[in-house]
C-alpha atoms as a PDB file:
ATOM      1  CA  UNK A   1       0.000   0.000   0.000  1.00  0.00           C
ATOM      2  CA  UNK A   2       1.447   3.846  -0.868  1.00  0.00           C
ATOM      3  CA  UNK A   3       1.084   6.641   1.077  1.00  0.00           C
ATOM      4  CA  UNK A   4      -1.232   8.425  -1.151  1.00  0.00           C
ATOM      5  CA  UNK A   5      -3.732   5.481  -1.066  1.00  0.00           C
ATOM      6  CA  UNK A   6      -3.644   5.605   2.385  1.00  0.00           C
ATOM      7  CA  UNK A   7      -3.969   9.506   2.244  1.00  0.00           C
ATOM      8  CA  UNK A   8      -7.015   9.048  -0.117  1.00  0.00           C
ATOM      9  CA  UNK A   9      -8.770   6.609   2.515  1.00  0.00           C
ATOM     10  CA  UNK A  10      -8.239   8.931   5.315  1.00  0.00           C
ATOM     11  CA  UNK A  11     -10.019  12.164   3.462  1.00  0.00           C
ATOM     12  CA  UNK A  12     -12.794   9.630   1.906  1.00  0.00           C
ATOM     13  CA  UNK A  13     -13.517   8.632   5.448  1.00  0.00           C
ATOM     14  CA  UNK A  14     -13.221  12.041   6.856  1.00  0.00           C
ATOM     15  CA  UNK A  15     -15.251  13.111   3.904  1.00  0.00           C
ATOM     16  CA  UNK A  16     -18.201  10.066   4.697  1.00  0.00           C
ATOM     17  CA  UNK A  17     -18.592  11.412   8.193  1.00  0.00           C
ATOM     18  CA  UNK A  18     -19.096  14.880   7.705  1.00  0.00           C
ATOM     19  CA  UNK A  19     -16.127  16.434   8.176  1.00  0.00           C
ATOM     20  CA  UNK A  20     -15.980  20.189   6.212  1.00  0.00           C
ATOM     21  CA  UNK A  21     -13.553  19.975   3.090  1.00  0.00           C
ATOM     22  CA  UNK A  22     -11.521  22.693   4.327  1.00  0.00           C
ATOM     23  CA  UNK A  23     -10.644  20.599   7.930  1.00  0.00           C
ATOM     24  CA  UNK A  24      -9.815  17.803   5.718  1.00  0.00           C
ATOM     25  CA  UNK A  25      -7.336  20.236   3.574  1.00  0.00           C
ATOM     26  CA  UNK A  26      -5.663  20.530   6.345  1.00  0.00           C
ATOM     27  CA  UNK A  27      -5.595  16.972   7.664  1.00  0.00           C
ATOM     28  CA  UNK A  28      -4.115  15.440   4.317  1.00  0.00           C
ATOM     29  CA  UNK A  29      -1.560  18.278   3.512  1.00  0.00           C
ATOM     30  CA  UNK A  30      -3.043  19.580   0.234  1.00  0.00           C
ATOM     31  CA  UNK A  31      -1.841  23.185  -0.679  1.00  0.00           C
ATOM     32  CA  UNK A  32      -5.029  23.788  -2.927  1.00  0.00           C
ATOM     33  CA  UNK A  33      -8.759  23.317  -1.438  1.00  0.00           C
ATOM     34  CA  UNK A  34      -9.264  22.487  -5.380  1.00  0.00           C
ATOM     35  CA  UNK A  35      -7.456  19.221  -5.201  1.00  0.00           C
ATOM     36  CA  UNK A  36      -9.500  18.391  -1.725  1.00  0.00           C
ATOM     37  CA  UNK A  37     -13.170  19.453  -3.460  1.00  0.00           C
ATOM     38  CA  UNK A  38     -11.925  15.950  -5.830  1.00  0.00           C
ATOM     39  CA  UNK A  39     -13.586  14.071  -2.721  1.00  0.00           C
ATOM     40  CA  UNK A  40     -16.806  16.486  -2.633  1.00  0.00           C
ATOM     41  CA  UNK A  41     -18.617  13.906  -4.820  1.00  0.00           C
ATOM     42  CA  UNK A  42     -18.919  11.647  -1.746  1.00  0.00           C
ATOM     43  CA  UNK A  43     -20.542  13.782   0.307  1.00  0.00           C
ATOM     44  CA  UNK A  44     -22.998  14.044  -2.633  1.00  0.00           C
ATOM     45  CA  UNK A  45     -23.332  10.672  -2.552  1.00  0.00           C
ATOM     46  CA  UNK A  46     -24.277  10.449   1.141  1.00  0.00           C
ATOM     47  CA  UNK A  47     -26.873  13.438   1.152  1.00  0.00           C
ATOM     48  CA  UNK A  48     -28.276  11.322  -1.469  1.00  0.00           C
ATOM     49  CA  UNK A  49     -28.305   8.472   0.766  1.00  0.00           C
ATOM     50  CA  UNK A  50     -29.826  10.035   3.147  1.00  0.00           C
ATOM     51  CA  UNK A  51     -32.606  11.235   1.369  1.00  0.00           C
ATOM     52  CA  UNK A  52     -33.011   7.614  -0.150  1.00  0.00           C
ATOM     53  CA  UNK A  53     -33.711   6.655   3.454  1.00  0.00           C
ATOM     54  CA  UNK A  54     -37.212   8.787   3.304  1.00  0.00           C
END
């Protein structure tokens, strides 16, 4: 396993339980909120989910 797989689990997870983009920025290391917002389309996902539930 690489360090930026691992990296990638850690901000999907962050990501899946609600955590803001810009804490996860932080978190990972990335200079650019634009290369964190590439994990945005999870949270998507689990608003979606969420409203599936209804």
């Amino acid at each position: 396993m690489h360090f930026h797989t691992l990296r990638h689990s850690f901000a999907s997870a962050l990501v899946q339980r609600g955590i803001s983009l810009y804490a996860i920025k932080e978190l990972v290391g990335h200079e650019n909120i634009k290369t964190t917002q590439i994990y945005s389309h999870l949270q998507k996902q689990n608003l979606m989910d969420a409203v599936n539930l209804l």
